[in-house]
Each structure stands twice: as C-alpha cells, then as structure tokens.
C-alpha atoms as a PDB file:
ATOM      1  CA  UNK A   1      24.060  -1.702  48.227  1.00  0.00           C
ATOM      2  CA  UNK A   2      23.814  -1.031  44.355  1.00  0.00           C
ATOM      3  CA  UNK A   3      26.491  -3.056  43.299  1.00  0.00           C
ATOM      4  CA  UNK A   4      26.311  -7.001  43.736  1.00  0.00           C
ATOM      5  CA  UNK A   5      29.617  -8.571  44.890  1.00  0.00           C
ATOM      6  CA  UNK A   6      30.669 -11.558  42.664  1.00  0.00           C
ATOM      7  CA  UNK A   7      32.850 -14.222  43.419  1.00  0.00           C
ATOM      8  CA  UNK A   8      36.334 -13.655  41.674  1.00  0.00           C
ATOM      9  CA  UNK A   9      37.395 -15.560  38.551  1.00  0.00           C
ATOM     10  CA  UNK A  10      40.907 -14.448  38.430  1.00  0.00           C
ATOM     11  CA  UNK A  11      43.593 -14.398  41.254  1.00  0.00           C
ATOM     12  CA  UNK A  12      44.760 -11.900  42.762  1.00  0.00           C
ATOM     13  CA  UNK A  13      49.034 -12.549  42.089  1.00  0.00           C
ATOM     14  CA  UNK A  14      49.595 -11.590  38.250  1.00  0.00           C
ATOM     15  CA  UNK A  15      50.992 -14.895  36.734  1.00  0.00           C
ATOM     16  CA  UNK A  16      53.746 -13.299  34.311  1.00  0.00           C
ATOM     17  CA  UNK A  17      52.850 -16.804  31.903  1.00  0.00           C
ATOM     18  CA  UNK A  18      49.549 -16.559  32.356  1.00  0.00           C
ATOM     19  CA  UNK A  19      49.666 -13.270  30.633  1.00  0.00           C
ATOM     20  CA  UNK A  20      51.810 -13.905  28.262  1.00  0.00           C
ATOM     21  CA  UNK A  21      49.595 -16.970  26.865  1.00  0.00           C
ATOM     22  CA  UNK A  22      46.374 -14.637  27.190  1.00  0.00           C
ATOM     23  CA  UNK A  23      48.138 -11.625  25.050  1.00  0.00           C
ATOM     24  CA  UNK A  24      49.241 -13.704  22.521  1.00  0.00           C
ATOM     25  CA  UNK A  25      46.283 -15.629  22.107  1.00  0.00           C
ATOM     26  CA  UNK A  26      44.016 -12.356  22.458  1.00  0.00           C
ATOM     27  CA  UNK A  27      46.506 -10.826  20.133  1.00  0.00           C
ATOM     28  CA  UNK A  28      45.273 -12.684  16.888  1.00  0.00           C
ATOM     29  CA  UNK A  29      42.056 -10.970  17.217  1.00  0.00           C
ATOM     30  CA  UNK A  30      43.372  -7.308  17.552  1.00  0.00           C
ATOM     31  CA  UNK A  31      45.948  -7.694  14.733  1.00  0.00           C
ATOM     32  CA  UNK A  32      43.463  -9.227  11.964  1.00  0.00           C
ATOM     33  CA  UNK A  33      41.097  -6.224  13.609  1.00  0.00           C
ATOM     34  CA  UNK A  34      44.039  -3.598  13.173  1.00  0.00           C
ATOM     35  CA  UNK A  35      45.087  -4.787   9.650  1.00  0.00           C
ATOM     36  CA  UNK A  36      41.063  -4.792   8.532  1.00  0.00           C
ATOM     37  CA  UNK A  37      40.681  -1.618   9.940  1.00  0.00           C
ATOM     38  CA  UNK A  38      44.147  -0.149   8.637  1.00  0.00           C
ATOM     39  CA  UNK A  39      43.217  -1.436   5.181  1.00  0.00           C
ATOM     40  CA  UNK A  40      40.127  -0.434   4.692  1.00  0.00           C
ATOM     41  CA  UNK A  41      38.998   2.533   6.347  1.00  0.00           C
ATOM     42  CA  UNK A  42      42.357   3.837   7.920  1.00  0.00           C
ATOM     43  CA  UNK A  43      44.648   3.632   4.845  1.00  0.00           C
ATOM     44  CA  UNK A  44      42.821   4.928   2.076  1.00  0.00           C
ATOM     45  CA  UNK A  45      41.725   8.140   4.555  1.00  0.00           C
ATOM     46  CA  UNK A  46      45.272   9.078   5.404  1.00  0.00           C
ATOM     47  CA  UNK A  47      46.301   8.348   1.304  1.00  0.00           C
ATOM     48  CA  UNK A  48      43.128  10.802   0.467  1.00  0.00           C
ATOM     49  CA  UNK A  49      43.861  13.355   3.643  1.00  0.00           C
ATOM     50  CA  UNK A  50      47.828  13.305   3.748  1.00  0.00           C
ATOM     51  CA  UNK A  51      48.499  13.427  -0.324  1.00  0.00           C
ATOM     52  CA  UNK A  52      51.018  16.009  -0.106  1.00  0.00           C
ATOM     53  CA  UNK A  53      53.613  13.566   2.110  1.00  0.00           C
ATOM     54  CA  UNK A  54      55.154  11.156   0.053  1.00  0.00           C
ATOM     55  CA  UNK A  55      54.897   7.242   1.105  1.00  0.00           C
ATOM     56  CA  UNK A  56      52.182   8.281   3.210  1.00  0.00           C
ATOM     57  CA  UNK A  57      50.547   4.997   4.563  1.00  0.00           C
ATOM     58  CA  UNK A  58      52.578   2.234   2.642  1.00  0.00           C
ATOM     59  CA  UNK A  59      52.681  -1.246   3.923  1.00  0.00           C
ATOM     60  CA  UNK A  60      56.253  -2.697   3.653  1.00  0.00           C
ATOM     61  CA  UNK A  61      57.403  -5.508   4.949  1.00  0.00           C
ATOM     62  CA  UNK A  62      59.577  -3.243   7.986  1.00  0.00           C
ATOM     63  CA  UNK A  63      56.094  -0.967   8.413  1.00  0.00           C
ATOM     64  CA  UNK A  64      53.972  -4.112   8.805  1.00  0.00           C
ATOM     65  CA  UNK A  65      56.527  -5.951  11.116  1.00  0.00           C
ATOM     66  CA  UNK A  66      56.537  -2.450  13.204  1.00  0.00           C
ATOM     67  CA  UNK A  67      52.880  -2.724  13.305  1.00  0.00           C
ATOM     68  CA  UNK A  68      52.781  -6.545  14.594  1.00  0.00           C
ATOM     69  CA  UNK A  69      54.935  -4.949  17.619  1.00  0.00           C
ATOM     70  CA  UNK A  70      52.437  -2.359  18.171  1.00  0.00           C
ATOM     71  CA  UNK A  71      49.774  -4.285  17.714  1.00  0.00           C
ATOM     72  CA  UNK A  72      51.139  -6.917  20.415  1.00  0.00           C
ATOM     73  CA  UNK A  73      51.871  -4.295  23.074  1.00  0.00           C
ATOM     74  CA  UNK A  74      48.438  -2.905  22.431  1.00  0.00           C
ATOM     75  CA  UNK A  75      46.713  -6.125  23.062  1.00  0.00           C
ATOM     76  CA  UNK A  76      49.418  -6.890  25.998  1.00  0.00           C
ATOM     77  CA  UNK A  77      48.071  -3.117  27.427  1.00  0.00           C
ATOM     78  CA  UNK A  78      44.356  -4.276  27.305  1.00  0.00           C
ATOM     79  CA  UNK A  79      45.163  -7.178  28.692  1.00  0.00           C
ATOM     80  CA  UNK A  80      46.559  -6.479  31.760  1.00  0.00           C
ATOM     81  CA  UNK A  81      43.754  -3.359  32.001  1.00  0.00           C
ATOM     82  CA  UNK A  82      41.454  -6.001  32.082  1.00  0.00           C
ATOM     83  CA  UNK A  83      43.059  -7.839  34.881  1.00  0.00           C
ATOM     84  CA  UNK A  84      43.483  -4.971  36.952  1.00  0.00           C
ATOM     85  CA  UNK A  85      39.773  -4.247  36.131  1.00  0.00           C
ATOM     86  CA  UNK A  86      39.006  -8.035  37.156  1.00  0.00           C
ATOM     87  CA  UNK A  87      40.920  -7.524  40.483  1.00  0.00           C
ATOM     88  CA  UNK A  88      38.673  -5.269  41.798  1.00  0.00           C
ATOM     89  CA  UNK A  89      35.023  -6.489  39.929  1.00  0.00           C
ATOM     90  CA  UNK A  90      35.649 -10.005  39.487  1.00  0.00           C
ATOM     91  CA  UNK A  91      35.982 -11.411  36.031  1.00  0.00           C
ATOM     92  CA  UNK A  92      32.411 -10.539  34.806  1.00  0.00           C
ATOM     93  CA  UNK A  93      30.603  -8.139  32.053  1.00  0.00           C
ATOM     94  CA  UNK A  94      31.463  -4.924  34.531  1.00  0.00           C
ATOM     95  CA  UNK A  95      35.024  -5.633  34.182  1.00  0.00           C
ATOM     96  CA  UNK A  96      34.586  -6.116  30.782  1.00  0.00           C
ATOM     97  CA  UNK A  97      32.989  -3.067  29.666  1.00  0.00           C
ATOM     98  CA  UNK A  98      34.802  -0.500  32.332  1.00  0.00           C
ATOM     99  CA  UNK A  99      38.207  -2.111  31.237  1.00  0.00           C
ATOM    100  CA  UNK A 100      37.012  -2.343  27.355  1.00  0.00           C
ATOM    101  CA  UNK A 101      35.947   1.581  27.800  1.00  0.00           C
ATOM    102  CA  UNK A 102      39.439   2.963  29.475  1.00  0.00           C
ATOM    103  CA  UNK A 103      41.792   0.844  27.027  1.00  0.00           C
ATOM    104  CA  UNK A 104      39.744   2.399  24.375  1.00  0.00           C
ATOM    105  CA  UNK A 105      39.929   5.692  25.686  1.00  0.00           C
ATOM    106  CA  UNK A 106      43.106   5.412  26.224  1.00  0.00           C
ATOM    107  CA  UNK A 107      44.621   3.841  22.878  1.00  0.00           C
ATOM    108  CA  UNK A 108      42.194   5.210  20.360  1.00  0.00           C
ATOM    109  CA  UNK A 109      40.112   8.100  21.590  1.00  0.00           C
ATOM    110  CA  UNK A 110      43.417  10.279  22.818  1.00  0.00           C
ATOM    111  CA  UNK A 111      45.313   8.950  19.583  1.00  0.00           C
ATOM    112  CA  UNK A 112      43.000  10.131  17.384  1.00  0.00           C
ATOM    113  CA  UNK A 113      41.890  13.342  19.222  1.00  0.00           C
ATOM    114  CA  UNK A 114      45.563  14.267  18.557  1.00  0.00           C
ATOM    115  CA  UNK A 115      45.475  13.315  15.161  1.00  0.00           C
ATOM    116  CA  UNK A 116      42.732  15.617  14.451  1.00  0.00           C
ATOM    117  CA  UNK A 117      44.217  18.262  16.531  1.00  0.00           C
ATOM    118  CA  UNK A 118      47.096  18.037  14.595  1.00  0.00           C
ATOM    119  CA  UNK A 119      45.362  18.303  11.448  1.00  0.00           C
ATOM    120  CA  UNK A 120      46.898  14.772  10.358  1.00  0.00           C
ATOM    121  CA  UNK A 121      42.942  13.207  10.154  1.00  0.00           C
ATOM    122  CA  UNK A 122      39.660  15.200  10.161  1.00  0.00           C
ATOM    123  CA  UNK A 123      37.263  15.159  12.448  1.00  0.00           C
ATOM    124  CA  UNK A 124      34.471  13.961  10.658  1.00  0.00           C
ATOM    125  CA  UNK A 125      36.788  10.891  10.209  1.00  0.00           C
ATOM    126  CA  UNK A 126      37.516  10.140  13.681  1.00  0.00           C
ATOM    127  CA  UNK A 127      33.764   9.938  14.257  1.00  0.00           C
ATOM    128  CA  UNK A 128      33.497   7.577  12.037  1.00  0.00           C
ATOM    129  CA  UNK A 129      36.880   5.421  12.646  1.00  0.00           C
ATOM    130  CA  UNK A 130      36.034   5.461  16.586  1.00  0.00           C
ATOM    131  CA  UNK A 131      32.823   3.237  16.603  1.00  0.00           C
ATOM    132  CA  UNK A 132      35.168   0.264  15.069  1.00  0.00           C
ATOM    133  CA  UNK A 133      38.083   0.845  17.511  1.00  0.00           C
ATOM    134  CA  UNK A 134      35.309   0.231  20.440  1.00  0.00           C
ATOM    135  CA  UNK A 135      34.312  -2.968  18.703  1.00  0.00           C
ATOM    136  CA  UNK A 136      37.547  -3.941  18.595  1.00  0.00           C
ATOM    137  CA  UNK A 137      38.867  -3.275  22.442  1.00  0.00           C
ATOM    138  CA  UNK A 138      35.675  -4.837  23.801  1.00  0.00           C
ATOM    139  CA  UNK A 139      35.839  -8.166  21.797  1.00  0.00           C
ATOM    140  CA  UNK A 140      39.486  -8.040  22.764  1.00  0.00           C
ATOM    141  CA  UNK A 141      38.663  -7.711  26.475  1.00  0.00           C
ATOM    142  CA  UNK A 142      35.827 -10.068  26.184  1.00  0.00           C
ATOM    143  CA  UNK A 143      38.242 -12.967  24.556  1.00  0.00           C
ATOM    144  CA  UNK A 144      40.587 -12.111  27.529  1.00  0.00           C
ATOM    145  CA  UNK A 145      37.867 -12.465  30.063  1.00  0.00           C
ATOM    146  CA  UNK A 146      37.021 -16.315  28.875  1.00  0.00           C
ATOM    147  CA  UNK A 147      40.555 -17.123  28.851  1.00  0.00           C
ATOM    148  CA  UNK A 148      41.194 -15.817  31.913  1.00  0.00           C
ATOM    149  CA  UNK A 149      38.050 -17.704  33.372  1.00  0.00           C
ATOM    150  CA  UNK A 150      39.332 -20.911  31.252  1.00  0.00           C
ATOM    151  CA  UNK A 151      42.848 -20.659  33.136  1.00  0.00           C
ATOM    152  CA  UNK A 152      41.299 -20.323  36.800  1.00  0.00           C
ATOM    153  CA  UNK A 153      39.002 -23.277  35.720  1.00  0.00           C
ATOM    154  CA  UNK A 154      41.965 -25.541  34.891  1.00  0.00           C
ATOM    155  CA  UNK A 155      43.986 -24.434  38.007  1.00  0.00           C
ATOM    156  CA  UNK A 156      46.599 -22.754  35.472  1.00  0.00           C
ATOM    157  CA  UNK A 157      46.319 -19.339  38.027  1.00  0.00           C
ATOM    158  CA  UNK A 158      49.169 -20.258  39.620  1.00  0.00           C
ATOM    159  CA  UNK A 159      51.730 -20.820  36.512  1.00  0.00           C
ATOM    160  CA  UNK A 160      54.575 -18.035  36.689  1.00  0.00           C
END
C-alpha cells in the first residue's frame, strides 16, 4: 500500500470552540495577506483595468469593515477544509497541501476565472495574482495544522 497510515492529530467530533479559536487566530494571517495583496497588486490593477467605473477599488472605512467579514469567513472556510482534510489523512503535510490546494481552488482560482471571464480582470493578471493567493491558503492551512496539533497536545479537543 502506497499511502502510509498516520496516527491522527485531530479528533474526529468538530469542537465548535475549538474552531472558533483556530479561525480567529489563523485569521490574522489571511487578513494582513488579503490587505497586502489588495494593496499592492490587486488595487492598483482593478484602478488601471476598471477606469471607466467610478470609485472603483476605494478603501472606506464600510468597504474595509466588509472586507474583515470576508476575510474571516474565508479563513473560517479553510479552516474547517482543513479539518475535514485532517479527518480522513491525519493532521500531517498531505492534509495540508490537498486541503491548501481545494480552498484555493475554490476561493481564488474560480473567483478569478470569473473575473476574467467577465472581462472585470485580464488574464495575464490572474496569472500573475494566482501564485500569491496559493501562498497565502497554504500558510493559512499550515498555521491551522500546528494549532490544531497544539490543541490535541493540550487535551483542548474536547472543548465545545
């Protein structure tokens, strides 16, 4: 047999706090990631490619709080991704990279397909906008995966 079984890290009843600690804490990374990214390669694309809509990309106060919402259900998303991922691998590098692949398929590659598609981003930006979304949902799932291994260390699986 190929594939080596390893001994699970995370438990197998979701833990509704346990999440909830993990997303937020995970969270920090992927909204300093999502406002880099936004600010300096998203932002002054869309300003450059959209011209003709007025406002187009402004940060407000209301568009930045919107943001921090999106951002958090994003990050809640890969989260749990990655615990389903860790239910069935075990809390190890596969999980990491197979759950780290389908968030970021999910989230980014299908967002931005449709952008382009839509003619609201060109192509030849999403190729290069893509690479840094990747970066972003793997260290995310990584950060998840030690906290997750933290929490089974101290016994905090169990908290709901």
């Amino acid at each position: 047999m190929a594939h080596q079984m390893t001994e699970k890290t995370t438990t197998s009843t979701f833990s509704i706090g346990q999440f909830v600690i993990i997303t937020l804490i995970t969270s920090v990374w992927v909204q300093a990631s999502e406002v880099f990214r936004y600010l300096v390669i998203v932002r002054p694309e869309m300003q450059s490619y959209l011209s003709a809509v007025p406002e187009v990309a402004s940060f407000t106060l209301p568009i930045f709080l919107i943001w921090g919402v999106w951002g958090t259900l994003l990050t809640g998303l890969m989260v749990f991704v990655f615990w389903l991922c860790a239910q069935s691998f075990g809390n190890n590098r596969q999980a990491v990279v197979i759950s780290a692949l389908v968030s970021w398929c999910f989230f980014f590659l299908l967002f931005w397909i449709g952008m382009a598609n839509m003619q609201l981003s060109s192509w030849e930006f999403i190729v290069w906008v893509l690479p840094f979304a990747l970066m972003e949902t793997t260290v995310a799932t990584f950060i998840a995966s030690a906290l997750y291994s933290k929490h089974s260390e101290q016994g905090l699986d169990t908290v709901n």
